[in-house]
Protein backbone atom coordinates (compact mmCIF):
# COMPACT_ATOMS: atom_id res chain seq x y z
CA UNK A 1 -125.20 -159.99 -69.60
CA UNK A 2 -128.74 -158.06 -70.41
CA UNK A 3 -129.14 -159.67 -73.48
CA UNK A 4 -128.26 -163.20 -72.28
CA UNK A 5 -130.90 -162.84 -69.53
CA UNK A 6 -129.68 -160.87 -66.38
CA UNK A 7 -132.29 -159.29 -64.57
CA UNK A 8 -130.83 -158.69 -61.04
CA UNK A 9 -127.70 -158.08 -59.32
CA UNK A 10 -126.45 -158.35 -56.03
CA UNK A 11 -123.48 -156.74 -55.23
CA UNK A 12 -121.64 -156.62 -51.96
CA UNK A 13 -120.21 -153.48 -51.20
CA UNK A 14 -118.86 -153.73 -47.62
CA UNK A 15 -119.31 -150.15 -46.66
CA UNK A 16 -119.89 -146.43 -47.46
CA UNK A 17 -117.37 -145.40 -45.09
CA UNK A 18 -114.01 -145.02 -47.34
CA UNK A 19 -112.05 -145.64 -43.79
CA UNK A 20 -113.86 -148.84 -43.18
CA UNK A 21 -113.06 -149.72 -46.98
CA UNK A 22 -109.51 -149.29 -46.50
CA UNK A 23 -109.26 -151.38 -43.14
CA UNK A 24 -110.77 -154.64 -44.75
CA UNK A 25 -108.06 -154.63 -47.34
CA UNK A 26 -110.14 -155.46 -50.65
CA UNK A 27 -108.94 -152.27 -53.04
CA UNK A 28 -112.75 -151.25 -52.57
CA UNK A 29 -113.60 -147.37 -52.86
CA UNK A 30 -116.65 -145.30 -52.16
CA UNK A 31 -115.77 -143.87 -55.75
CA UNK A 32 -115.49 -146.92 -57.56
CA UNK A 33 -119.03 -148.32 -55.98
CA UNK A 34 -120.95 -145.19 -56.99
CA UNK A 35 -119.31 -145.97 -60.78
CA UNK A 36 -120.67 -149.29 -60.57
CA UNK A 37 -123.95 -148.22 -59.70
CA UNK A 38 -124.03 -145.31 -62.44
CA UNK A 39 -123.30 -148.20 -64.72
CA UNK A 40 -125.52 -151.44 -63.37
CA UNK A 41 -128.59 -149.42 -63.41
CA UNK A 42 -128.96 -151.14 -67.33
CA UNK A 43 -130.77 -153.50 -65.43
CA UNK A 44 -134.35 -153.54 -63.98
CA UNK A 45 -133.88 -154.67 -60.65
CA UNK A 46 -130.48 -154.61 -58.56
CA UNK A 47 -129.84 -154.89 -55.15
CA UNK A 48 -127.09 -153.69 -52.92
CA UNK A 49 -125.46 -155.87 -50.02
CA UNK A 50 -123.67 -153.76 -47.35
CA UNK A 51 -122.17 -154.94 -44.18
CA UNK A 52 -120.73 -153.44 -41.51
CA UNK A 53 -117.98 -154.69 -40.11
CA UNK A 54 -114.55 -153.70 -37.94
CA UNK A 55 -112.15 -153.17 -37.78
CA UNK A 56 -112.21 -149.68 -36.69
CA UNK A 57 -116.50 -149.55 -37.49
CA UNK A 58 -117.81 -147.39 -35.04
CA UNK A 59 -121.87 -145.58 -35.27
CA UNK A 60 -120.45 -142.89 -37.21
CA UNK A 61 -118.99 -145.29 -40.07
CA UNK A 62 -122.26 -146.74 -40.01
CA UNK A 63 -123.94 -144.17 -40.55
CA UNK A 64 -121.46 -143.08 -43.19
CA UNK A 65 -122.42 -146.57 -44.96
CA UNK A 66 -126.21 -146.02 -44.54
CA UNK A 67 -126.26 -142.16 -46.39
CA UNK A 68 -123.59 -144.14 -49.00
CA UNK A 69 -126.82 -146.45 -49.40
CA UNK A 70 -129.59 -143.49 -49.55
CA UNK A 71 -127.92 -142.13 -52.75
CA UNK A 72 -127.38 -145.26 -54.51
CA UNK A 73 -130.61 -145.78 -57.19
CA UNK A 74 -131.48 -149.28 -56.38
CA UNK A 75 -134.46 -151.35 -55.92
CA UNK A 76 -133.42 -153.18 -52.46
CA UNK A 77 -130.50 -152.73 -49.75
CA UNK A 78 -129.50 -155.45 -47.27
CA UNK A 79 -127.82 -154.67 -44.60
CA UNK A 80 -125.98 -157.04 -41.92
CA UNK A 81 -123.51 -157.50 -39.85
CA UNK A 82 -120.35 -159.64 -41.58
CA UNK A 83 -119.41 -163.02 -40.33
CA UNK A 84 -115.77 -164.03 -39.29
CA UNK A 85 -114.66 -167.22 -41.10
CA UNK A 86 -112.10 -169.35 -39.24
CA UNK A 87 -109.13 -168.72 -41.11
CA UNK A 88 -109.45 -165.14 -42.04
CA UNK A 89 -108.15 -161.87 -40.93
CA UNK A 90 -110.96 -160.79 -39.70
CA UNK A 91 -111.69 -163.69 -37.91
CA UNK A 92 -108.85 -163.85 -35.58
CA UNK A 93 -108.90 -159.75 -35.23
CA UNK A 94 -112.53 -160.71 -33.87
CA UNK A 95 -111.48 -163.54 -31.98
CA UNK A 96 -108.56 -161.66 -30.46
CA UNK A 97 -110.77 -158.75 -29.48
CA UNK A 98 -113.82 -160.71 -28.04
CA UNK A 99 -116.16 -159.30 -30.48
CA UNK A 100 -117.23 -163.66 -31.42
CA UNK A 101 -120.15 -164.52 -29.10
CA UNK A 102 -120.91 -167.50 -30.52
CA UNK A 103 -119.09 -169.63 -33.12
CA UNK A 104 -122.41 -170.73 -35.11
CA UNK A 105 -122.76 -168.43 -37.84
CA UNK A 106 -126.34 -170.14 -39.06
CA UNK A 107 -129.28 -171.80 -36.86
CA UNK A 108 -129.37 -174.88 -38.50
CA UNK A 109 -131.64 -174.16 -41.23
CA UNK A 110 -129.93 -172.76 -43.29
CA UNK A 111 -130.83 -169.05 -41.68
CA UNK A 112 -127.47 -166.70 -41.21
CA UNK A 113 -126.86 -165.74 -37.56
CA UNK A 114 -124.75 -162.66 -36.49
CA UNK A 115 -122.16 -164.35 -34.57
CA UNK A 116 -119.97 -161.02 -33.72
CA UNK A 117 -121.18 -158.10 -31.37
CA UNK A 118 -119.09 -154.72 -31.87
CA UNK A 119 -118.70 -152.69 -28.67
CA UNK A 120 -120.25 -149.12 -28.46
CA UNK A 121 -122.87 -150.96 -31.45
CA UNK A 122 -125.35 -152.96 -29.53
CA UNK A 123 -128.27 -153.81 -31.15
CA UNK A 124 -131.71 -152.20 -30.55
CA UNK A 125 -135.12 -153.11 -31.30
């Protein structure tokens, strides 16, 4: 992929929290991430995705997820809050426990919208 062109990578890692990882039901580990990176960092500039999600995420998984990020080498980490997609586990786990406060998931223009609130992990500013 270097030598055809890559330069950057995005890679969505869900969480640091190997708990979380085994509630969303993907096969992801914390071990096989920190593999991955060891191995991606051929390229220049690569970027890690992490959201936090339920169920089960609480402030301590979080933070678990954001000292999983501080020892990753990367150039950039983003960091949101996942969206429930009609249709999905998660989506009717979020829909069954309130968590959905509004159904719009962008603004209109094209801008992503965090559509779930987690109890115990309000936002703060």
């Amino acid at each position: 992929m270097k030598e055809a062109g890559c330069r950057l990578l995005i890679v969505g890692f869900e969480s640091g929290d190997p708990q979380i990882l085994k509630n969303i039901k993907k096969g992801a580990t914390v071990e096989r991430a920190r593999a991955f990176a060891r191995i991606a960092t051929i390229w220049p500039d690569h970027s890690w995705r992490l959201h936090s999600r339920p169920p089960g995420e609480t402030k301590e998984s979080i933070w678990n997820t954001i000292n999983f990020a501080k020892t990753l080498d990367c150039e950039t980490i983003q960091v949101s809050i996942a969206h429930a997609y009609p249709g999905t586990e998660f989506y009717d786990y979020a829909k069954a426990n309130g968590f959905i406060t509004n159904e719009r998931m962008e603004d209109g223009g094209g801008h992503q919208m965090a559509h779930i609130e987690y109890p115990g992990c309000r936002p703060t500013t």
